[in-house]
C-alpha atoms as a PDB file:
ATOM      1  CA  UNK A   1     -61.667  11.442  -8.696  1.00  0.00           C
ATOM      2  CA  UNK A   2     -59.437   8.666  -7.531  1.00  0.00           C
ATOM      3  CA  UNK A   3     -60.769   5.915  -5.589  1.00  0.00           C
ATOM      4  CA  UNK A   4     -58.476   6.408  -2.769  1.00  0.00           C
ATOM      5  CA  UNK A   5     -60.203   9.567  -2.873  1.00  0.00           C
ATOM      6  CA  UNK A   6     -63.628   8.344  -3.441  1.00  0.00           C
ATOM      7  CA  UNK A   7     -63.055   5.313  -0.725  1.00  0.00           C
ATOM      8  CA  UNK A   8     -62.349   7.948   2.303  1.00  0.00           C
ATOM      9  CA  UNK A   9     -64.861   9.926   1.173  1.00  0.00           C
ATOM     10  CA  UNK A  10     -67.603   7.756   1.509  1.00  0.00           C
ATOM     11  CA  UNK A  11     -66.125   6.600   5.110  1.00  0.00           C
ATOM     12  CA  UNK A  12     -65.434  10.493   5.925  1.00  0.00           C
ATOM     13  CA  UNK A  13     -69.472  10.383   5.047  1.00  0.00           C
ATOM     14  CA  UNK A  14     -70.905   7.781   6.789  1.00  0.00           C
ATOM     15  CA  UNK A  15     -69.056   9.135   9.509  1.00  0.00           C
ATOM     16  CA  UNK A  16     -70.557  12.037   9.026  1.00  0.00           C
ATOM     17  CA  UNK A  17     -74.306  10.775   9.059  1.00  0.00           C
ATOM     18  CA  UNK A  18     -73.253   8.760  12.443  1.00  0.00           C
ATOM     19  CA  UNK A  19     -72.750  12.229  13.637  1.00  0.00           C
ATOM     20  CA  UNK A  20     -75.702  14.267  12.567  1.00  0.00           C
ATOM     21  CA  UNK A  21     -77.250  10.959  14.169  1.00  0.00           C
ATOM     22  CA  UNK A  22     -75.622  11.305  17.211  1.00  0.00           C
ATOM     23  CA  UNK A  23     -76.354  15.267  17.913  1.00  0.00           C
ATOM     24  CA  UNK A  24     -80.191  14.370  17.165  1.00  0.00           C
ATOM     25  CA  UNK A  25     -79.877  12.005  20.191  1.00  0.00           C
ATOM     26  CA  UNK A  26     -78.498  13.915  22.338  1.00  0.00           C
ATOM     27  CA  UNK A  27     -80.917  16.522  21.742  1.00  0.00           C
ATOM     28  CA  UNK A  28     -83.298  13.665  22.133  1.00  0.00           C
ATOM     29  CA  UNK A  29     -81.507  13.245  25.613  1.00  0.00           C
ATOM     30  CA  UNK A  30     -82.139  16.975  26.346  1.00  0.00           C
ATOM     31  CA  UNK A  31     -85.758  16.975  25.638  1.00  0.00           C
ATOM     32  CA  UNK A  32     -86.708  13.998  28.138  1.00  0.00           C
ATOM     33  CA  UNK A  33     -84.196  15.640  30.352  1.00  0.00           C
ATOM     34  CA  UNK A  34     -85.128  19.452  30.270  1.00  0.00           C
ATOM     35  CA  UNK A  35     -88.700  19.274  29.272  1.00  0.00           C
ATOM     36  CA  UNK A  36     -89.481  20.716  25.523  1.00  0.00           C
ATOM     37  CA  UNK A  37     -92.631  23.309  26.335  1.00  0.00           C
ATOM     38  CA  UNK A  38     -91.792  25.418  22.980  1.00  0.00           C
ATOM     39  CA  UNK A  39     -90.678  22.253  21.009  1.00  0.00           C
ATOM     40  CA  UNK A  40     -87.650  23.762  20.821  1.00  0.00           C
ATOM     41  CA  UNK A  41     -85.862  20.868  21.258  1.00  0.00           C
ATOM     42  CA  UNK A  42     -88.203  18.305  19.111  1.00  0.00           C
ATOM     43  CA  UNK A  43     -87.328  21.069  16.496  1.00  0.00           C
ATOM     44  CA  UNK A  44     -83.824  20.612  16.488  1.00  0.00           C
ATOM     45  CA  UNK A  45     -84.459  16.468  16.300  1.00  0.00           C
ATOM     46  CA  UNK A  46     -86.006  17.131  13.359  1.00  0.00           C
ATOM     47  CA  UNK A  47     -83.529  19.435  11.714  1.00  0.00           C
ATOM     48  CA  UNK A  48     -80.691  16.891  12.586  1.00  0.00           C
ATOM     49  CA  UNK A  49     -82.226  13.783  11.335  1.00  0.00           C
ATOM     50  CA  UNK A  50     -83.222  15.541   8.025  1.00  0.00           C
ATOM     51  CA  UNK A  51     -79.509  16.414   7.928  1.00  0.00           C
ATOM     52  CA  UNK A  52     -78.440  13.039   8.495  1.00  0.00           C
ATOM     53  CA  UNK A  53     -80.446  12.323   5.394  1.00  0.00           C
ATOM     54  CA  UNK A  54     -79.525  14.508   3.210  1.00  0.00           C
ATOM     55  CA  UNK A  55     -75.456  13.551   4.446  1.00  0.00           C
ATOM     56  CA  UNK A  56     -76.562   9.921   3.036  1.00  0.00           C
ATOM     57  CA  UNK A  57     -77.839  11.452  -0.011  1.00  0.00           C
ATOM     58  CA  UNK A  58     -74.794  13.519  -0.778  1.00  0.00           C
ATOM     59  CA  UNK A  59     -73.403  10.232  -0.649  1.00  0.00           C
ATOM     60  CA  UNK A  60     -75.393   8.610  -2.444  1.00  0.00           C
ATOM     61  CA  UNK A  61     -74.656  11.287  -5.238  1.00  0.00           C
ATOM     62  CA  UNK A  62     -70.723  11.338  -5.088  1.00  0.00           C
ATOM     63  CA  UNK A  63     -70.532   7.814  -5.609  1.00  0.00           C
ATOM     64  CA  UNK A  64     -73.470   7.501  -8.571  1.00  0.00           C
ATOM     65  CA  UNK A  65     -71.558  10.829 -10.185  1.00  0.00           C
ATOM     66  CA  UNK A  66     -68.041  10.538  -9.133  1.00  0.00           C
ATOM     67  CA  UNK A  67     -66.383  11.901 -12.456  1.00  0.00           C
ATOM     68  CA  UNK A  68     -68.537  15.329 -11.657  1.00  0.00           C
ATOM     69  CA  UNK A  69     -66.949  15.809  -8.468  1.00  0.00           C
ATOM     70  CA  UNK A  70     -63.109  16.101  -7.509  1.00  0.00           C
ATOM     71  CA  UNK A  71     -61.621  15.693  -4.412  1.00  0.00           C
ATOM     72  CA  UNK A  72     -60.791  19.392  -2.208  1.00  0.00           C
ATOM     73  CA  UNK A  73     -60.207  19.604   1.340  1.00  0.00           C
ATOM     74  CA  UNK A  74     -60.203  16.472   3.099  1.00  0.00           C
ATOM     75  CA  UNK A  75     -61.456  15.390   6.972  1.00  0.00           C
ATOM     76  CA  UNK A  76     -59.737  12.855   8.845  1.00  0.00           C
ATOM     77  CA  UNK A  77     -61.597  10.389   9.879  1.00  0.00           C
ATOM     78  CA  UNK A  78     -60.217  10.782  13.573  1.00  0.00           C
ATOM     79  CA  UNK A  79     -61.620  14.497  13.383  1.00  0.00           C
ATOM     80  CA  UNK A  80     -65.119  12.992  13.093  1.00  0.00           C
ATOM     81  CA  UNK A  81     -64.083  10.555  15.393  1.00  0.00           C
ATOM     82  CA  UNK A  82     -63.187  12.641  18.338  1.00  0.00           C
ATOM     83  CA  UNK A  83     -66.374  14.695  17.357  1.00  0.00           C
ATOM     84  CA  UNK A  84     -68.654  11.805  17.748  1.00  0.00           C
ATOM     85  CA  UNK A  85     -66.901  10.585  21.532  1.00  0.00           C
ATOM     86  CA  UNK A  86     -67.384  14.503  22.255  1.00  0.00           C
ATOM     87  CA  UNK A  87     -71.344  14.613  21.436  1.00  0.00           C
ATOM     88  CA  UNK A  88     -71.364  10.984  23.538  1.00  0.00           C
ATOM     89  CA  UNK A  89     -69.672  12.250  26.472  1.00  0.00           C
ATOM     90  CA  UNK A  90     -72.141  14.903  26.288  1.00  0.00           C
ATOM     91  CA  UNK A  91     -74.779  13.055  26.194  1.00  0.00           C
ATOM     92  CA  UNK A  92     -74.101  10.919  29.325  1.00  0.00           C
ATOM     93  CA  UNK A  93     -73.099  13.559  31.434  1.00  0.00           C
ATOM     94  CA  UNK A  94     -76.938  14.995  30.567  1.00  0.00           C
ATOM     95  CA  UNK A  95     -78.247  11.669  31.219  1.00  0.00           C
ATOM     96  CA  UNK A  96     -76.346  11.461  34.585  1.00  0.00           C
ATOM     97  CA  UNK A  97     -77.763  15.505  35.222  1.00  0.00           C
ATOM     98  CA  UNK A  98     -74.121  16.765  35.559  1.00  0.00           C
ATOM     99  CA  UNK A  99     -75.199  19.764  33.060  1.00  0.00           C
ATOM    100  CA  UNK A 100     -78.189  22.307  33.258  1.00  0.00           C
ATOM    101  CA  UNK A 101     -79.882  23.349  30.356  1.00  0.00           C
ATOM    102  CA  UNK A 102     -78.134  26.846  29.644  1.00  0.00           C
ATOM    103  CA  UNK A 103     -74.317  24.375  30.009  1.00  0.00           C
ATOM    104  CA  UNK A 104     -76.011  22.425  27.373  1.00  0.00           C
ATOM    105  CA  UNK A 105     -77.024  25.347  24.991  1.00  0.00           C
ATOM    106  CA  UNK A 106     -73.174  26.411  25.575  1.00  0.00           C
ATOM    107  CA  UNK A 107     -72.193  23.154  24.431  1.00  0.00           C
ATOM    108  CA  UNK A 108     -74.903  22.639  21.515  1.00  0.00           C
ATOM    109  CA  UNK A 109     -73.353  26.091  20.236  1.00  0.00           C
ATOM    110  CA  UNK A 110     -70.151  24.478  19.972  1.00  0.00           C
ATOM    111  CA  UNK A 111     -71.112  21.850  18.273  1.00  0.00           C
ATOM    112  CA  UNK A 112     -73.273  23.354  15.901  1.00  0.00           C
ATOM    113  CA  UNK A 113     -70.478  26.110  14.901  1.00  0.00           C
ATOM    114  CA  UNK A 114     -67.727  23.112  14.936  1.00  0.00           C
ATOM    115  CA  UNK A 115     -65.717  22.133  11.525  1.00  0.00           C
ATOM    116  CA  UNK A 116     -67.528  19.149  11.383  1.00  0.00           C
ATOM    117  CA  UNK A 117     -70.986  20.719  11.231  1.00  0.00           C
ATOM    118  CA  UNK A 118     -69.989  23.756   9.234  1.00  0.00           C
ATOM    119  CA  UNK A 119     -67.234  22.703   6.872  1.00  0.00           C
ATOM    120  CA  UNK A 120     -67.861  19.216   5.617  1.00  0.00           C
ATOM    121  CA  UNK A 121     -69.323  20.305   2.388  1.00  0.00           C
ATOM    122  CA  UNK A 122     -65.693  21.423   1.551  1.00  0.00           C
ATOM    123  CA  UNK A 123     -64.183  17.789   1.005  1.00  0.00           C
ATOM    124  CA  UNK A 124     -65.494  17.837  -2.409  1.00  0.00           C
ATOM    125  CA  UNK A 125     -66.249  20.112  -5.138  1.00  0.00           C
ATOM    126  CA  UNK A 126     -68.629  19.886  -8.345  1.00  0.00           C
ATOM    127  CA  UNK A 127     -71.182  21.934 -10.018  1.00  0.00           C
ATOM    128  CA  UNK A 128     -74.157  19.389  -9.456  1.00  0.00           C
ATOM    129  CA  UNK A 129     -77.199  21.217  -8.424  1.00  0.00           C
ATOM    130  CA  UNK A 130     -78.528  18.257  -6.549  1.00  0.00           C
ATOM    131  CA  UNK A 131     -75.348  18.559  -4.279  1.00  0.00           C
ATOM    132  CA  UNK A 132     -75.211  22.111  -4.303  1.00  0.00           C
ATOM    133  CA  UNK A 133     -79.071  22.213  -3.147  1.00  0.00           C
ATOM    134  CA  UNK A 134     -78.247  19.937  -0.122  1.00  0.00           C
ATOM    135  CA  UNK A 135     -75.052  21.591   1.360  1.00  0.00           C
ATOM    136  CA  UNK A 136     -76.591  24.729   0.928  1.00  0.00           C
ATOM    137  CA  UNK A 137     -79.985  23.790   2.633  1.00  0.00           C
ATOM    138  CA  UNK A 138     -77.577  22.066   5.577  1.00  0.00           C
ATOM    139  CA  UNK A 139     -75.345  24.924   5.735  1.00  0.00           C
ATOM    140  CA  UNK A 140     -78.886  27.217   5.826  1.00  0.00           C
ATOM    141  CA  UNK A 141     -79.825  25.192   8.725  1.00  0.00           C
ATOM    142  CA  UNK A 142     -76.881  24.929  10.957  1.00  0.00           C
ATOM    143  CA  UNK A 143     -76.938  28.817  10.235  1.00  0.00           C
ATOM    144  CA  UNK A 144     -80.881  28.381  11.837  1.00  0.00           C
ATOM    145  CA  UNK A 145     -79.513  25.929  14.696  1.00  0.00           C
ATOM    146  CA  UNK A 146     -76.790  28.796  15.756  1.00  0.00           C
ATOM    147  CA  UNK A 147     -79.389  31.225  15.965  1.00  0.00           C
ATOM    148  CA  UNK A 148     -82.132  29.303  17.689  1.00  0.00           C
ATOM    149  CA  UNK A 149     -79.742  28.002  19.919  1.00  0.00           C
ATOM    150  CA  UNK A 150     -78.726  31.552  20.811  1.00  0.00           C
ATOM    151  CA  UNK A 151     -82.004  33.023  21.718  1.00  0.00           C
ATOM    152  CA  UNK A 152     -82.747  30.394  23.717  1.00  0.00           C
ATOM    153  CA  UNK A 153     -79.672  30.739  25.703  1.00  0.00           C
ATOM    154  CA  UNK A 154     -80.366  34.200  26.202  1.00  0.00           C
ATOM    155  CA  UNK A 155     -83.806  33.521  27.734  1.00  0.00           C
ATOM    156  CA  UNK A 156     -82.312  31.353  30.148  1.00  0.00           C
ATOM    157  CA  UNK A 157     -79.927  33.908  30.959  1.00  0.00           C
ATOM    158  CA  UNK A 158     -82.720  36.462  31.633  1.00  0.00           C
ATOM    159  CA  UNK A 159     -81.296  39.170  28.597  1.00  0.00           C
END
């Protein structure tokens, strides 16, 4: 890989990690907001701040391995930009109670089914099974998120 590549990489990354980051505070946001009776919301903490660890791992595994990877389908670094102002604006307009709980879920859909959650694991390839474990156990648990979210949005809409 070349170290252009390797350099926006590891800034697409950290990026990256400031955003799973981001989403577990603003579900942090939601639970003192809302209330979290079923834990539903401590749950999804959880989830994101494991995923924001294993996004610094990945990391941490490009750069210590960089001649097993190669460079595929890159993210700009505004993409992850604009994603992380989105989740922000989000979270303030919780914080000032300008959503309910089921506008939230709508929104926490979105987010969890957005390119940056879903497709970031495409900017490189290699056949390293540590790598391949972790996007495939974060893939796995967006998958979870979606699905969680879903039900739970279908409670509060009484279906």
């Amino acid at each position: 890989m070349k170290e252009q590549d390797l350099n926006h990489i590891v800034e697409v990354l950290n990026l990256l990690s400031e955003a799973e980051s981001n989403v577990a505070d603003l579900y942090k946001t939601c639970k003192e907001t809302f209330g979290d009776p079923s834990e539903f919301w401590t749950e999804l903490i959880k989830d994101e701040l494991s995923h924001e660890r294993n996004v610094k791992k990945i990391k941490e595994i490009i750069v210590k391995k960089t001649g097993y990877f190669s460079a595929k389908r890159p993210i700009k670094r505004e993409a992850v930009k604009t994603f992380l102002n989105y989740v922000n604006q989000q979270k303030n307009r919780v914080q000032n109670r300008e959503l309910d709980e089921l506008r939230l879920l709508y929104i926490a859909r979105d987010i969890e089914q957005s390119i940056i959650e879903n497709k970031f694991f495409e900017i490189v390839s290699s056949n390293d099974i540590e790598f391949i474990t972790l996007t495939n156990n974060l893939i796995q648990d967006t998958k979870f998120h979606k699905e969680k979210i879903e039900k739970r949005i279908k409670l509060l809409e009484g279906r």
